[in-house]
Protein backbone atom coordinates (compact mmCIF):
# COMPACT_ATOMS: atom_id res chain seq x y z
CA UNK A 1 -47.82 -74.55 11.79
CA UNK A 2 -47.45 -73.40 7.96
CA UNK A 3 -43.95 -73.12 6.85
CA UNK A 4 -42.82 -70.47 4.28
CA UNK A 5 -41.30 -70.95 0.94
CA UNK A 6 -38.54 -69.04 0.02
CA UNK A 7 -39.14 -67.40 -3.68
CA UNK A 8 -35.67 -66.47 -4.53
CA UNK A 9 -34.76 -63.77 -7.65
CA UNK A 10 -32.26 -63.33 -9.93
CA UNK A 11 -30.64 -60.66 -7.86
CA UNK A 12 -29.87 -63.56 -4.98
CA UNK A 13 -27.86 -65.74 -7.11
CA UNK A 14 -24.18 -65.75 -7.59
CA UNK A 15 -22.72 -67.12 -10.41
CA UNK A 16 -18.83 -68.78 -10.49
CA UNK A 17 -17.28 -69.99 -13.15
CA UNK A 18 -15.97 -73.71 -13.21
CA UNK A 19 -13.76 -75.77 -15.49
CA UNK A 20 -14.00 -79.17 -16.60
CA UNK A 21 -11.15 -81.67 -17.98
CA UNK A 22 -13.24 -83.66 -20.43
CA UNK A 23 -9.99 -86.09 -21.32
CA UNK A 24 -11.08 -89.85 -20.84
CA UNK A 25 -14.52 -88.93 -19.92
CA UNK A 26 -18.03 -90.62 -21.16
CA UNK A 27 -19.61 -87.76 -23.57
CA UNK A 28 -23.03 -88.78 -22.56
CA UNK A 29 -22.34 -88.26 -18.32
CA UNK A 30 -20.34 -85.66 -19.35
CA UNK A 31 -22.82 -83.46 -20.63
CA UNK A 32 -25.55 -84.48 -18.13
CA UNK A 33 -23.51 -83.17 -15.57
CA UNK A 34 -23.08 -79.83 -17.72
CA UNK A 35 -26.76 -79.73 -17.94
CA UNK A 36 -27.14 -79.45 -14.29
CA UNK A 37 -24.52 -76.86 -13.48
CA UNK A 38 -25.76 -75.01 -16.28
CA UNK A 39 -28.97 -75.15 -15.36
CA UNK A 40 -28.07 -74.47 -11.35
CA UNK A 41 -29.93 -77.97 -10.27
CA UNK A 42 -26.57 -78.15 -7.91
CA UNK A 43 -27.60 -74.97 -5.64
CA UNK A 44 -30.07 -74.52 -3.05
CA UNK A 45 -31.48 -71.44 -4.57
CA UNK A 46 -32.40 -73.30 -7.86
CA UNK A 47 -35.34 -72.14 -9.33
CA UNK A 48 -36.76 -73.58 -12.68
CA UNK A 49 -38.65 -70.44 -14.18
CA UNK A 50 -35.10 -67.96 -14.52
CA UNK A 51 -31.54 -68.87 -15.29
CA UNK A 52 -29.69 -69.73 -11.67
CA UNK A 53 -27.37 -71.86 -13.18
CA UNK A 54 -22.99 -71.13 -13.79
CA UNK A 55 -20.93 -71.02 -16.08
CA UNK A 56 -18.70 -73.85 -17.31
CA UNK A 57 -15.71 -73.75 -19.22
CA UNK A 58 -14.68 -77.31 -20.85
CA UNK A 59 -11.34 -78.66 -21.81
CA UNK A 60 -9.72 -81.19 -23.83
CA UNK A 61 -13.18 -81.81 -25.38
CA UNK A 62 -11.41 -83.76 -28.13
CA UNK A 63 -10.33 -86.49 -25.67
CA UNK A 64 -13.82 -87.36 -24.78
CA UNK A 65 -15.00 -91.08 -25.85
CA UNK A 66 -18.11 -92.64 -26.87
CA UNK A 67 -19.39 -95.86 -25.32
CA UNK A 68 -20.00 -99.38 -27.22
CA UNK A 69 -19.46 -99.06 -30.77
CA UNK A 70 -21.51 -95.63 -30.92
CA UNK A 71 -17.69 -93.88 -32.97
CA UNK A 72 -18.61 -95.80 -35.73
CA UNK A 73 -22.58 -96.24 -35.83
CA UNK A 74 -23.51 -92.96 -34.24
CA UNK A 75 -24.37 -90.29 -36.67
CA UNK A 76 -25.13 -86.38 -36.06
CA UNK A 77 -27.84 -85.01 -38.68
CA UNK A 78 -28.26 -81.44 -39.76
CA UNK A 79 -30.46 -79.18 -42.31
CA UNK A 80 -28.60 -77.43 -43.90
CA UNK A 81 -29.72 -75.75 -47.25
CA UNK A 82 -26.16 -75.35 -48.70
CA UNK A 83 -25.95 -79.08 -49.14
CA UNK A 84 -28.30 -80.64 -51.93
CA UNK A 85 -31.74 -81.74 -50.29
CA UNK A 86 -30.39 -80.23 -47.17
CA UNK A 87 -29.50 -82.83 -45.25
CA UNK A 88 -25.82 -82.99 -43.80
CA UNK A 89 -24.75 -86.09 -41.99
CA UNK A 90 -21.43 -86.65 -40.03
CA UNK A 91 -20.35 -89.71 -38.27
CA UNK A 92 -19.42 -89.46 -34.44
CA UNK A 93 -15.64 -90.65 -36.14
CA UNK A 94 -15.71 -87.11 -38.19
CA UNK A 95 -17.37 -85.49 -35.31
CA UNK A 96 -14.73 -86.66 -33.14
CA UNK A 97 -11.34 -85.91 -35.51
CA UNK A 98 -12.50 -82.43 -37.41
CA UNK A 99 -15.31 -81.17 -34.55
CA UNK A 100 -14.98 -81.83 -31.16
CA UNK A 101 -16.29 -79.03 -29.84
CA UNK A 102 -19.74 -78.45 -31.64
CA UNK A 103 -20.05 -82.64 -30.78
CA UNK A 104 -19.72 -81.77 -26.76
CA UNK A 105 -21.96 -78.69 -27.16
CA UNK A 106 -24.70 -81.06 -29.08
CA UNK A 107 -24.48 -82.89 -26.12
CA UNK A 108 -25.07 -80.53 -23.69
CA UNK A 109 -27.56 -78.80 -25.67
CA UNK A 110 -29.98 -82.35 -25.88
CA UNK A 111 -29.72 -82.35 -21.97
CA UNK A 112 -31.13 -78.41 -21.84
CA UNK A 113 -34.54 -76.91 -21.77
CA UNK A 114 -35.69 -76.09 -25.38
CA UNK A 115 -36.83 -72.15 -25.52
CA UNK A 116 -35.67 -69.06 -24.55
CA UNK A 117 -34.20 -70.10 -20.64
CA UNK A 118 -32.34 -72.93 -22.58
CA UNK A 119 -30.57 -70.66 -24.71
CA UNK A 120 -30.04 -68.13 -22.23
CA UNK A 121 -28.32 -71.26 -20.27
CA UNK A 122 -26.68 -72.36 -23.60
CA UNK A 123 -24.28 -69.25 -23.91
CA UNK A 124 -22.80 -69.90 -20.52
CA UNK A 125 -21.27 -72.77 -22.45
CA UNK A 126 -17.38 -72.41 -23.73
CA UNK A 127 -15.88 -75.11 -25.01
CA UNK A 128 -12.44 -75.58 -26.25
CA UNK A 129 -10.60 -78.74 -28.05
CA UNK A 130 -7.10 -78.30 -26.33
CA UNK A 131 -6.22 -78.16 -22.78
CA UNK A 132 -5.56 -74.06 -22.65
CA UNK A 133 -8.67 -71.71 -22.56
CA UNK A 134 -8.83 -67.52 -22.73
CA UNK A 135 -11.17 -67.35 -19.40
CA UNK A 136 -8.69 -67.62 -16.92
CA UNK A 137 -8.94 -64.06 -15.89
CA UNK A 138 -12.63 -65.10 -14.64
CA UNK A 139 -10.63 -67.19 -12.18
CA UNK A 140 -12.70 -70.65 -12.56
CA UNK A 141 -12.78 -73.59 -10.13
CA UNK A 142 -11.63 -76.90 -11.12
CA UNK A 143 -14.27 -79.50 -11.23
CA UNK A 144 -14.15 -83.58 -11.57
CA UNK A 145 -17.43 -84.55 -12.39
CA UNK A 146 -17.33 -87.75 -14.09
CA UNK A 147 -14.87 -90.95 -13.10
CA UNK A 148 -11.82 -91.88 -15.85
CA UNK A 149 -11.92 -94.58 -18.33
CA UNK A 150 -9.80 -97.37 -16.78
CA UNK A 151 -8.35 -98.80 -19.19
């Protein structure tokens, strides 16, 4: 007896929105966790070739911390021709203090498929430093993905 597989389309996916308090939360298992909702690796319908995935809205994204001594040794690299040789570094420390939110969104990007799907899954992202965001007429769904900091 053969069984079937079920092809699913873009037509048979729902997509919710969820929220996530990144305050006191590992940026690294943060964003992997992103990745997948983004992605839709959570839902039984997930299919790799079209965009199944949801959309997240994250929080308090200046709160997040950085494992080991990565805040002062970690550094984020860009080409940018307004800079001479165009090269611009940043430290995770600057990162951190003047641009929390492009740091989470690196994150999540580095956990994404590179192409056209991975953008496509990229601009479900909205991130926000503070703890108030302008989607809550989209009425998301809290989510705790990741465990605390104990301290």
């Amino acid at each position: 007896m053969q069984r079937q597989t079920t092809i699913y389309k873009k037509s048979d996916v729902t997509k919710k929105w969820y929220v996530v308090d990144a305050a006191d939360k590992p940026l690294g298992r943060l964003a992997s966790e992103i990745a997948v909702i983004l992605q839709g690796k959570n839902k039984p319908q997930y299919t790799p070739n079209f965009d199944c995935g949801d959309f997240v809205i994250v929080v308090n994204c200046s709160k997040v911390w950085l494992t080991g001594d990565k805040i002062h040794k970690k550094n984020y690299y860009d080409n940018k021709s307004q800079t001479y040789g165009g090269l611009r570094v940043r430290s995770a420390k600057v990162m951190k203090k003047d641009y929390p939110t492009e740091m989470v969104r690196r994150a999540v990007w580095g956990m994404l498929p590179k192409g056209p799907l991975g953008k496509q899954m990229i601009k479900k992202l909205f991130v926000y430093a503070g703890p108030d965001h302008q989607k809550q007429d989209r009425k998301p769904i809290e989510v705790e993905l990741t465990k605390k900091r104990e301290k």
